[in-house]
N, C-alpha and C. Protein backbone atom coordinates (compact mmCIF):
# COMPACT_ATOMS: atom_id res chain seq x y z
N UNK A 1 -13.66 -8.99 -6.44
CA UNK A 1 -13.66 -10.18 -5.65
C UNK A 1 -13.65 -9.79 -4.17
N UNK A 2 -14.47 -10.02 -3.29
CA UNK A 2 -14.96 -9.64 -1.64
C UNK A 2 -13.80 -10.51 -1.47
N UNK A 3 -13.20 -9.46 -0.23
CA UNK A 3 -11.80 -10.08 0.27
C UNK A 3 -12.17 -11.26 1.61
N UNK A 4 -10.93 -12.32 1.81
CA UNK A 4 -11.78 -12.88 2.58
C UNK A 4 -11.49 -12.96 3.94
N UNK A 5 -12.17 -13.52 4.76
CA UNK A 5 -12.41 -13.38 5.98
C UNK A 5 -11.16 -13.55 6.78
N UNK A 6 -10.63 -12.77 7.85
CA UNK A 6 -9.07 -12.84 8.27
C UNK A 6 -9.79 -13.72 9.35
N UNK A 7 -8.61 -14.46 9.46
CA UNK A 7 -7.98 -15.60 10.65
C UNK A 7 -7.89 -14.96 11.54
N UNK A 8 -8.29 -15.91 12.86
CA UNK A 8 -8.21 -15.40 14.63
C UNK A 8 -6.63 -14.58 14.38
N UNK A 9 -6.21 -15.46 14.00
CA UNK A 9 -4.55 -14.79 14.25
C UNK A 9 -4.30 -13.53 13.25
N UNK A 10 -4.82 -13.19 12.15
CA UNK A 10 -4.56 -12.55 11.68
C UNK A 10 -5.15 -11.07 12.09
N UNK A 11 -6.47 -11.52 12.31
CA UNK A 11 -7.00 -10.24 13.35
C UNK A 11 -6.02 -10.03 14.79
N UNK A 12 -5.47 -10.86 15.79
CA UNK A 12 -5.20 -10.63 16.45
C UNK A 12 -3.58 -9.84 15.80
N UNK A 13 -3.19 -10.00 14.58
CA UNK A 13 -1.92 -9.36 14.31
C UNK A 13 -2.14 -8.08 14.06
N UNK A 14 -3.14 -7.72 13.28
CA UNK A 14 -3.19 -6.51 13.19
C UNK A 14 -3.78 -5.72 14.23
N UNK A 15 -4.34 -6.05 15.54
CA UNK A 15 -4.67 -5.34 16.56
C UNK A 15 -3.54 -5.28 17.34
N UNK A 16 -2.52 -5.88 17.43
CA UNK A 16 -1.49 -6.44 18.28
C UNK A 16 -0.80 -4.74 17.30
N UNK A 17 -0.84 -4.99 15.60
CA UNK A 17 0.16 -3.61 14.99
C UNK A 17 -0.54 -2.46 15.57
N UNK A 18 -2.33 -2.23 15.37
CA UNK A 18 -2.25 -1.10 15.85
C UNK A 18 -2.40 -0.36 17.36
N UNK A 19 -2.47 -1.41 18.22
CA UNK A 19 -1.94 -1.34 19.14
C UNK A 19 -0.65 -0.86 19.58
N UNK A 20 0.08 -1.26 18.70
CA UNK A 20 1.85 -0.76 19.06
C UNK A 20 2.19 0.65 18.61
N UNK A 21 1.55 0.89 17.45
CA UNK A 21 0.87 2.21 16.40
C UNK A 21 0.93 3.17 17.20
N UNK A 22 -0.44 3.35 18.35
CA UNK A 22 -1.01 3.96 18.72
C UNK A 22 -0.62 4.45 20.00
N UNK A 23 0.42 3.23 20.68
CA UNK A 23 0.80 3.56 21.93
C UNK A 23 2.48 4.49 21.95
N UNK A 24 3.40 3.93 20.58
CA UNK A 24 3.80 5.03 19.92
C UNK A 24 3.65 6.55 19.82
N UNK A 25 2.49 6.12 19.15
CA UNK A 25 2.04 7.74 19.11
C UNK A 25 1.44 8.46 19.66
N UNK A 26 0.73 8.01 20.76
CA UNK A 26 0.21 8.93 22.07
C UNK A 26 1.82 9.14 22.88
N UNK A 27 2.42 8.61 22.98
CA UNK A 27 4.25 8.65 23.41
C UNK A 27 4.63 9.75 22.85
N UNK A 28 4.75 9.86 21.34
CA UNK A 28 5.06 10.93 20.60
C UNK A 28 4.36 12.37 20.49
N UNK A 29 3.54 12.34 21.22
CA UNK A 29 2.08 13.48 21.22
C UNK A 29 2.42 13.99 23.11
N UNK A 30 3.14 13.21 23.35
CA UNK A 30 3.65 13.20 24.79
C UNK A 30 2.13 13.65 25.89
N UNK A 31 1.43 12.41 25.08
CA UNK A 31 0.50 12.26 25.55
C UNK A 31 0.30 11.19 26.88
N UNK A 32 -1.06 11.24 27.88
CA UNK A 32 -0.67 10.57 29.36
C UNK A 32 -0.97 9.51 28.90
N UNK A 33 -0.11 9.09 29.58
CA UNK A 33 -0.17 7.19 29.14
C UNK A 33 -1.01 6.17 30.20
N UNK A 34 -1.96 7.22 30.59
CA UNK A 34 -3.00 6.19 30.99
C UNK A 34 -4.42 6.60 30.48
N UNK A 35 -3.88 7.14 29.23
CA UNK A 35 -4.58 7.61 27.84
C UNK A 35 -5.28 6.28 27.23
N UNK A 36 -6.67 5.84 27.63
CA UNK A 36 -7.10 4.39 26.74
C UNK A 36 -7.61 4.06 25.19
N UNK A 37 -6.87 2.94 24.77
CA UNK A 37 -7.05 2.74 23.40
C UNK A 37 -8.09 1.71 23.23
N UNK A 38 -9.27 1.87 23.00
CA UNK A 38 -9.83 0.59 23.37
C UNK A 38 -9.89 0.02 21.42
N UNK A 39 -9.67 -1.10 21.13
CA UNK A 39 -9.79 -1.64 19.91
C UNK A 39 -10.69 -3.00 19.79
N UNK A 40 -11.24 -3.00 18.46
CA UNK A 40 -12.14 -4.04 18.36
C UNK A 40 -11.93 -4.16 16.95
N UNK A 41 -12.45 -5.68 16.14
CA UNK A 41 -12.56 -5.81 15.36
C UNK A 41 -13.58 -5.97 14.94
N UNK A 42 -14.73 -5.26 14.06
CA UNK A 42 -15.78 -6.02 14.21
C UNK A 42 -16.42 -5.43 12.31
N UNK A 43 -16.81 -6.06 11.23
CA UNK A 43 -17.42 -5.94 10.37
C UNK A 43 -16.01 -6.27 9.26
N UNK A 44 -14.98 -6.47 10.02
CA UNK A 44 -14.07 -6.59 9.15
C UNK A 44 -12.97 -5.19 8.93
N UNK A 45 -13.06 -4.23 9.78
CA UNK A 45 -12.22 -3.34 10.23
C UNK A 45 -12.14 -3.37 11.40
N UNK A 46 -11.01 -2.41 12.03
CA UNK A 46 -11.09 -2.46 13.28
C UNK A 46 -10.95 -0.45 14.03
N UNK A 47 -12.14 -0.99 14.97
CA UNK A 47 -12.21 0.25 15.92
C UNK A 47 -11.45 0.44 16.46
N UNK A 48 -11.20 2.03 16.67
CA UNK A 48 -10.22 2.09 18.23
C UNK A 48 -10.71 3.73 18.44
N UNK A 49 -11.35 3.37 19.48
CA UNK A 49 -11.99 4.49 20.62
C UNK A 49 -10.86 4.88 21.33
N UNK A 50 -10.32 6.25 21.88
CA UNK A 50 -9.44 6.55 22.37
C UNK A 50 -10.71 7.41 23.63
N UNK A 51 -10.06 6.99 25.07
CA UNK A 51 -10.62 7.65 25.50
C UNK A 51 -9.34 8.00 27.28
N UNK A 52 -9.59 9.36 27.69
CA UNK A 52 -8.56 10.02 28.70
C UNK A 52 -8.91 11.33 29.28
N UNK A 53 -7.59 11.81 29.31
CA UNK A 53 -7.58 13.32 29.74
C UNK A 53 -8.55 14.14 29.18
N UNK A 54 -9.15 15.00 29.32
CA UNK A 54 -9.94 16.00 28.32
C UNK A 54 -8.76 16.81 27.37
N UNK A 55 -7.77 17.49 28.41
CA UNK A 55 -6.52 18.37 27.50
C UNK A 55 -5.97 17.09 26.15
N UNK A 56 -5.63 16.00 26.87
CA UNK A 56 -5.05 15.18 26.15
C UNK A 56 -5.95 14.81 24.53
N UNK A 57 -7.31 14.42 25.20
CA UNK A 57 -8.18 14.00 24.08
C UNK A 57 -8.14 15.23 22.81
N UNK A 58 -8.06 16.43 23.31
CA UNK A 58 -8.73 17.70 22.53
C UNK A 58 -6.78 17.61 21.46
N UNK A 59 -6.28 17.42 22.19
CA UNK A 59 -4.74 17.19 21.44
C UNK A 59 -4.68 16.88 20.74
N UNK A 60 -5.07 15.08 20.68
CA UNK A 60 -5.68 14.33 19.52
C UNK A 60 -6.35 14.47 18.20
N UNK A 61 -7.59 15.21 18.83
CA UNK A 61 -8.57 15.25 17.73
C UNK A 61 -8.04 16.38 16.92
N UNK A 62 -7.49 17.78 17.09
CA UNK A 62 -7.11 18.39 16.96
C UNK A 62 -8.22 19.56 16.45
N UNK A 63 -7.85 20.32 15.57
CA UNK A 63 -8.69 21.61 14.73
C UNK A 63 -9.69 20.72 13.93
N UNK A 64 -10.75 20.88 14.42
CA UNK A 64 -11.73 20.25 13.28
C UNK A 64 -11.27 18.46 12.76
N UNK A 65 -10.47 17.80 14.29
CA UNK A 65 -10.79 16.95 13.45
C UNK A 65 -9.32 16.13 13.27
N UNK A 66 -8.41 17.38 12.74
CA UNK A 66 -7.52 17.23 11.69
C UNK A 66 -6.14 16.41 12.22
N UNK A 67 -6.17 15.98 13.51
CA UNK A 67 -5.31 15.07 14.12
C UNK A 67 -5.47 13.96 13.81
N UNK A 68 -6.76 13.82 14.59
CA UNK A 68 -7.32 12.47 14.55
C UNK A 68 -7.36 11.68 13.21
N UNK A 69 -7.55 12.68 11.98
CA UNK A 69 -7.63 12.45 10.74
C UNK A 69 -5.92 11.78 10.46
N UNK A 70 -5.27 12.62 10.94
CA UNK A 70 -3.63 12.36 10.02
C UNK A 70 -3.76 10.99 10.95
N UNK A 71 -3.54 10.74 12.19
CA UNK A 71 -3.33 9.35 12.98
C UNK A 71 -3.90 8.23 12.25
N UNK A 72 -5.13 8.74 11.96
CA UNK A 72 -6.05 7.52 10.94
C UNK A 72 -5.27 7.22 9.78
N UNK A 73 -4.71 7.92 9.09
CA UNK A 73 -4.57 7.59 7.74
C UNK A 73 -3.00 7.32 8.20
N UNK A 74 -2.26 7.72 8.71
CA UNK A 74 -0.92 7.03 9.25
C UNK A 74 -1.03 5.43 9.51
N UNK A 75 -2.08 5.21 10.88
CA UNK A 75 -2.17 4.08 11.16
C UNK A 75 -2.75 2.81 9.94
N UNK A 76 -3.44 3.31 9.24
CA UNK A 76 -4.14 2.84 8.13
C UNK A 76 -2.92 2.57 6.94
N UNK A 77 -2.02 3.30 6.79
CA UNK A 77 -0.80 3.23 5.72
C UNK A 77 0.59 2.16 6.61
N UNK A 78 0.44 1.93 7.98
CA UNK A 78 1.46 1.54 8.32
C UNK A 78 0.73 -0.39 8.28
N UNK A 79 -0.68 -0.47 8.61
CA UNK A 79 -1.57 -1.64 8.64
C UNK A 79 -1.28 -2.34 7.26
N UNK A 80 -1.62 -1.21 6.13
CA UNK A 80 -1.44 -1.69 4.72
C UNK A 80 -0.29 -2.19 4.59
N UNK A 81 0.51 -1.38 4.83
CA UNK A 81 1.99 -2.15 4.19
C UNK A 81 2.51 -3.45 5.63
N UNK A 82 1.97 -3.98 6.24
CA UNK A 82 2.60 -4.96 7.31
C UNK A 82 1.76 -6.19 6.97
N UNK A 83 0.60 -6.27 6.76
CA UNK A 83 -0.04 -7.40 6.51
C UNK A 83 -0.46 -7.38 5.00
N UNK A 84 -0.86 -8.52 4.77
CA UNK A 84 -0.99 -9.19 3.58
C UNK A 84 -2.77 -8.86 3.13
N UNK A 85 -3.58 -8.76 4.03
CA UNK A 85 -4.90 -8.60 3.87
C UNK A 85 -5.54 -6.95 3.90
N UNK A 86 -6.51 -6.79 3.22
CA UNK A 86 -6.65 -4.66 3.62
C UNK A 86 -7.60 -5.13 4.65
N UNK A 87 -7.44 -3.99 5.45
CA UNK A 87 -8.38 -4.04 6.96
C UNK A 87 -8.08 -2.14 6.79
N UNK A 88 -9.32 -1.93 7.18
CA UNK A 88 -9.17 -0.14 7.48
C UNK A 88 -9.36 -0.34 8.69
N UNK A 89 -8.59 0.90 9.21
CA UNK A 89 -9.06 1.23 10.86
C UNK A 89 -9.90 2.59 11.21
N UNK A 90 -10.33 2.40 11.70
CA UNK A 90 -11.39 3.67 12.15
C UNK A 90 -11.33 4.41 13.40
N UNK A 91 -10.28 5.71 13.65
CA UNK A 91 -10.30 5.72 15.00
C UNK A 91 -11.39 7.06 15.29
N UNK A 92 -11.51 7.18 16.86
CA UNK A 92 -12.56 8.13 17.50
C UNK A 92 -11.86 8.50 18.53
N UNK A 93 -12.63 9.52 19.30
CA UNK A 93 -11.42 10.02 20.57
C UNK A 93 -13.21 10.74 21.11
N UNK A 94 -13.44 9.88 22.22
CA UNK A 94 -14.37 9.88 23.46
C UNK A 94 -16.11 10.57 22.22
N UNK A 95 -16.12 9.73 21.51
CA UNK A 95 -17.34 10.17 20.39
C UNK A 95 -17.27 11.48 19.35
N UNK A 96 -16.14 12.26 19.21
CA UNK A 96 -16.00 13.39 18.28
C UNK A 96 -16.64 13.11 17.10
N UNK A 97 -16.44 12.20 16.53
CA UNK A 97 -16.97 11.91 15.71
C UNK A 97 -18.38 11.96 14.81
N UNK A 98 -18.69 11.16 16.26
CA UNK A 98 -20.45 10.82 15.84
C UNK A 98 -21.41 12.53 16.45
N UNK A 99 -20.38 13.20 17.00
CA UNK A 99 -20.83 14.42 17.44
C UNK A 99 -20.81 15.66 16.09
N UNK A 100 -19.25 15.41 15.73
CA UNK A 100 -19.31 16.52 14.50
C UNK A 100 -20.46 15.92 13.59
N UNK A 101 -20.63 14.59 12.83
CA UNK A 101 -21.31 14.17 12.26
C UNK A 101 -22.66 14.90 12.62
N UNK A 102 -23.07 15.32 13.48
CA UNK A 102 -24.59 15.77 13.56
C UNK A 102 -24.05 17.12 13.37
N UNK A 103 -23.10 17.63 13.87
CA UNK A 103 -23.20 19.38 13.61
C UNK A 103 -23.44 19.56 12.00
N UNK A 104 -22.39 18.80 11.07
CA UNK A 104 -22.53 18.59 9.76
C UNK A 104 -23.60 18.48 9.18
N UNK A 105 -24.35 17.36 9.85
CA UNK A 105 -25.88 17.48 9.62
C UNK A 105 -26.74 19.40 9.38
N UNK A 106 -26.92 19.35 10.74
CA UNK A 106 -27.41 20.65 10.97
C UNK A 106 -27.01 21.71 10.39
N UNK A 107 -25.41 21.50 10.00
CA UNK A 107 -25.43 22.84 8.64
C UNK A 107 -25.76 22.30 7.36
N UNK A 108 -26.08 21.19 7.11
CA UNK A 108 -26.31 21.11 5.97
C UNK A 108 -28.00 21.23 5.94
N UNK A 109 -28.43 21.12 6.38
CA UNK A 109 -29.78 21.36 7.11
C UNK A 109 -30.19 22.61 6.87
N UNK A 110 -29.16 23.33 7.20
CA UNK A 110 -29.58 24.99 6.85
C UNK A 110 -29.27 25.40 5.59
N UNK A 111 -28.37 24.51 5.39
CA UNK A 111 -27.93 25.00 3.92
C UNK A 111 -28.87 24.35 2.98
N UNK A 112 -29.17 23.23 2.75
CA UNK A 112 -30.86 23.06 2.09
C UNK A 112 -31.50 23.92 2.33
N UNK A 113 -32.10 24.56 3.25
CA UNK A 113 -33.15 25.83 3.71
C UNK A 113 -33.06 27.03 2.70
N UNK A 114 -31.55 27.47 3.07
CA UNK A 114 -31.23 28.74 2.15
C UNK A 114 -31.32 28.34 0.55
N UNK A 115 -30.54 26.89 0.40
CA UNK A 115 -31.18 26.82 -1.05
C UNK A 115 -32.19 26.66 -1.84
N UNK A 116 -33.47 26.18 -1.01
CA UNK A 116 -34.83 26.01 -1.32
C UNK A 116 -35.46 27.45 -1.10
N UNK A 117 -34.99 28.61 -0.58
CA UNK A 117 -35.56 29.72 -0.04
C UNK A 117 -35.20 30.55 -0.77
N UNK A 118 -33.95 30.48 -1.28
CA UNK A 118 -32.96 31.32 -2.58
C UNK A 118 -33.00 30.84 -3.62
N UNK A 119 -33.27 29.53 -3.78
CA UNK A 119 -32.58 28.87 -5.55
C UNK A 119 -31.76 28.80 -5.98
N UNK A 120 -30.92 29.27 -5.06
CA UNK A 120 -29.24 29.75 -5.53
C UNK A 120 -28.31 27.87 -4.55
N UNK A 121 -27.12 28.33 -5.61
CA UNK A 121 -26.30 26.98 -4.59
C UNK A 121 -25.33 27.79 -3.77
N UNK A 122 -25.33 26.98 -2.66
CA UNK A 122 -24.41 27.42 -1.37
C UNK A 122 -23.41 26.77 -1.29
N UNK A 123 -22.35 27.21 -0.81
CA UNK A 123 -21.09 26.55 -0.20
C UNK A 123 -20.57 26.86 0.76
N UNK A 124 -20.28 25.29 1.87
CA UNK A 124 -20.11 25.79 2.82
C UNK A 124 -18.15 26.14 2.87
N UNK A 125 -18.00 25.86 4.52
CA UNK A 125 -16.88 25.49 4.44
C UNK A 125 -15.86 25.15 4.05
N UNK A 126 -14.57 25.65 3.90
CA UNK A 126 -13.89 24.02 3.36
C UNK A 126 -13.69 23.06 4.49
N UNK A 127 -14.01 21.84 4.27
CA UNK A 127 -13.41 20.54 5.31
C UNK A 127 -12.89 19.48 4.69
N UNK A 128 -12.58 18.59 5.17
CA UNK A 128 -12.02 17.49 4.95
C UNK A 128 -13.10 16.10 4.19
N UNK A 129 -12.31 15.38 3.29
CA UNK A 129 -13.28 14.88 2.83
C UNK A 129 -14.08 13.94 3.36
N UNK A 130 -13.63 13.44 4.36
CA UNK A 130 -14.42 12.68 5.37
C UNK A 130 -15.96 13.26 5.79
N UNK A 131 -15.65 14.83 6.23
CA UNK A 131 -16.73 15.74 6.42
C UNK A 131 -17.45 15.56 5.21
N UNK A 132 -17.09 16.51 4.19
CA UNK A 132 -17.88 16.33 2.97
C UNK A 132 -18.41 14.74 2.19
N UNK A 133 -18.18 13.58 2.55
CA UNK A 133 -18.74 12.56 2.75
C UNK A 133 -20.08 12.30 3.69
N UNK A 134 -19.56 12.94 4.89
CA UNK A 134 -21.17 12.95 5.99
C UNK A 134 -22.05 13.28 5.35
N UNK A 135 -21.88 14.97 4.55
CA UNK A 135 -22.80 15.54 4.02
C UNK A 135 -23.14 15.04 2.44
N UNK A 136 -22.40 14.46 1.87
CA UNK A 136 -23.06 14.25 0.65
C UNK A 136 -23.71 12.97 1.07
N UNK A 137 -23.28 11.79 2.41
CA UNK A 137 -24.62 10.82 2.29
C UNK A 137 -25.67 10.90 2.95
N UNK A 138 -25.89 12.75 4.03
CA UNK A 138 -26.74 12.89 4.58
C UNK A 138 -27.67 13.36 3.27
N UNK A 139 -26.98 13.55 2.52
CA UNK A 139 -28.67 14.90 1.48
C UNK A 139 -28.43 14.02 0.13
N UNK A 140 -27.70 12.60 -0.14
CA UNK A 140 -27.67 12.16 -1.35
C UNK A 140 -29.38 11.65 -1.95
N UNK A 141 -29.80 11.66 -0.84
CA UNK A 141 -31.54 10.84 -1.24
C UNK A 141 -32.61 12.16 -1.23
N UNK A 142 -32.00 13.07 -1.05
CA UNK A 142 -33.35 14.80 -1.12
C UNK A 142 -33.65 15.13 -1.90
N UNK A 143 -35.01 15.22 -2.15
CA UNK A 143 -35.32 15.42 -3.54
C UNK A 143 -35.60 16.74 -4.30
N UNK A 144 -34.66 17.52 -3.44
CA UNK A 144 -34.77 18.90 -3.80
C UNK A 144 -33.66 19.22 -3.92
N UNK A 145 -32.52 19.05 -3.51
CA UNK A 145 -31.33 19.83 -3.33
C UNK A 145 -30.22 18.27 -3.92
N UNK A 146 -29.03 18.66 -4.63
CA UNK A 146 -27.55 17.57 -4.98
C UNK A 146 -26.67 18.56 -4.40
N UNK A 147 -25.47 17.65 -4.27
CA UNK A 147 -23.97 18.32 -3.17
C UNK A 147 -23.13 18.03 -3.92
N UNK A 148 -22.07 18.82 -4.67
CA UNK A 148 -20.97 18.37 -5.10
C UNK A 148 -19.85 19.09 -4.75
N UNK A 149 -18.46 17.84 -4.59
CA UNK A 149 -17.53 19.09 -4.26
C UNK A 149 -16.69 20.00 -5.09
N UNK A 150 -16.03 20.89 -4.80
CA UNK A 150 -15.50 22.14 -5.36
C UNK A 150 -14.22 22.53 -5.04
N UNK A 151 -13.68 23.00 -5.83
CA UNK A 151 -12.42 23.60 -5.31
C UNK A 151 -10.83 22.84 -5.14
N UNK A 152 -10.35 23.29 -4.77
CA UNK A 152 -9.08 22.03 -4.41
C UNK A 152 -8.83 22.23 -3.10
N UNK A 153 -7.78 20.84 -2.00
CA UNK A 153 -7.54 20.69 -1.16
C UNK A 153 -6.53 21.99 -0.49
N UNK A 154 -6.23 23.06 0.11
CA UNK A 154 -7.00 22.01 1.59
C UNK A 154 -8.33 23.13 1.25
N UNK A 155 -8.53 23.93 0.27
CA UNK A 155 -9.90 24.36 0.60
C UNK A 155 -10.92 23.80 -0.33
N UNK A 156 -11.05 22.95 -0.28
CA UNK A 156 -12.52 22.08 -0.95
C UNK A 156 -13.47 22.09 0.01
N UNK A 157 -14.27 22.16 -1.17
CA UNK A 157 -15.71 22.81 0.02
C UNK A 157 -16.66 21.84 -0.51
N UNK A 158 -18.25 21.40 -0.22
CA UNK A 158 -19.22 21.03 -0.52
C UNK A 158 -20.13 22.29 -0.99
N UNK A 159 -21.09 21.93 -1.86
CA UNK A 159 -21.61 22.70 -2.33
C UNK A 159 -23.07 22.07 -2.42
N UNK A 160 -24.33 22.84 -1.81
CA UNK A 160 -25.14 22.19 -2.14
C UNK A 160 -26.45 23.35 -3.23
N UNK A 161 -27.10 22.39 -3.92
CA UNK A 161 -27.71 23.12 -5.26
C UNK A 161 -29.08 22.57 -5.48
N UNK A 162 -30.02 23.68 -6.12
CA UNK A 162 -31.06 22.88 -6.26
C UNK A 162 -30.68 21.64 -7.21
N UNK A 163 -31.39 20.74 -7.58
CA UNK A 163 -31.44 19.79 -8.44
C UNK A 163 -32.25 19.97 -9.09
N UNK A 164 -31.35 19.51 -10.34
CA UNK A 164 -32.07 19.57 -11.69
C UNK A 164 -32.75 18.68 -11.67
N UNK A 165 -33.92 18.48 -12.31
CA UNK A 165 -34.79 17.44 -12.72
C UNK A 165 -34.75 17.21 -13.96
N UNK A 166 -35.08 16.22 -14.45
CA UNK A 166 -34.41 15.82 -15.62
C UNK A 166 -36.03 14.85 -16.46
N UNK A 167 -36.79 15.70 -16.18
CA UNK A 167 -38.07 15.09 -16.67
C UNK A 167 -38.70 15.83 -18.10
């Protein structure tokens, strides 16, 4: 059943929570507090672009990511349990995001190469499953190569392989 559409007020409650969330926890990161959170609601989650210091930002995002990741899923677990409706939040810190997203690309890019050139399956990295999401919906439609993941957390890796054909 498609959940339904939140109320002015109800959006404004949960931007109002992660608003309070976030200013918290840049506090706690003893981060500068003229550190900006910009938030929006829009598709039925809500954004929040963090944008500041360079030292400060790189704080945030952390190793690969892995800050920005725990803040998300914090802020996302504290949203769940306060309101009555699910809303995910999606945060970013000055485009990291949409930036790793292309590096991800580009190794997976190569890593199709080596597997069409070898026949053999590759594995990259381990990352996070967010990462390994980029890459399995960048190469889910190739008609040469499937990605599955491997291993257990924290080293789960993607793996990409020729594909079987099944004709």
């Amino acid at each position: 059943m498609p959940a339904q559409p939140l109320s002015t007020e109800a959006v404004d409650e949960v931007l109002d929570l992660v608003a309070s969330f976030m200013e918290e926890t840049l506090d706690v990161l003893d981060v500068d507090p003229d550190t900006e959170v910009d938030l929006r609601f829009e598709d039925g989650r809500v954004y929040g672009d963090l944008d500041g210091d360079e030292d400060d930002i790189a704080l945030i995002i952390g190793r690969r990511g892995q800050t920005l990741d725990a803040v998300q899923y914090l802020v996302n677990a504290v949203v769940s349990t306060s309101v009555e409706t699910s809303v995910h939040v999606v945060l970013d810190a000055q485009g990291y995001r949409k930036r790793r997203a292309k590096q991800l690309e580009k190794d997976a890019d190569r890593a199709v190469q080596d597997v069409i050139d070898t026949g053999r399956r590759i594995e990259l990295e381990p990352m996070t499953s967010s990462e390994r999401k980029v890459i399995h919906n960048y190469l889910k439609d190739h008609p040469e190569v499937a990605t599955i993941s491997a291993g257990r957390e924290p080293n789960r890796r993607l793996a990409v392989e020729p594909r079987r054909n099944n004709a």
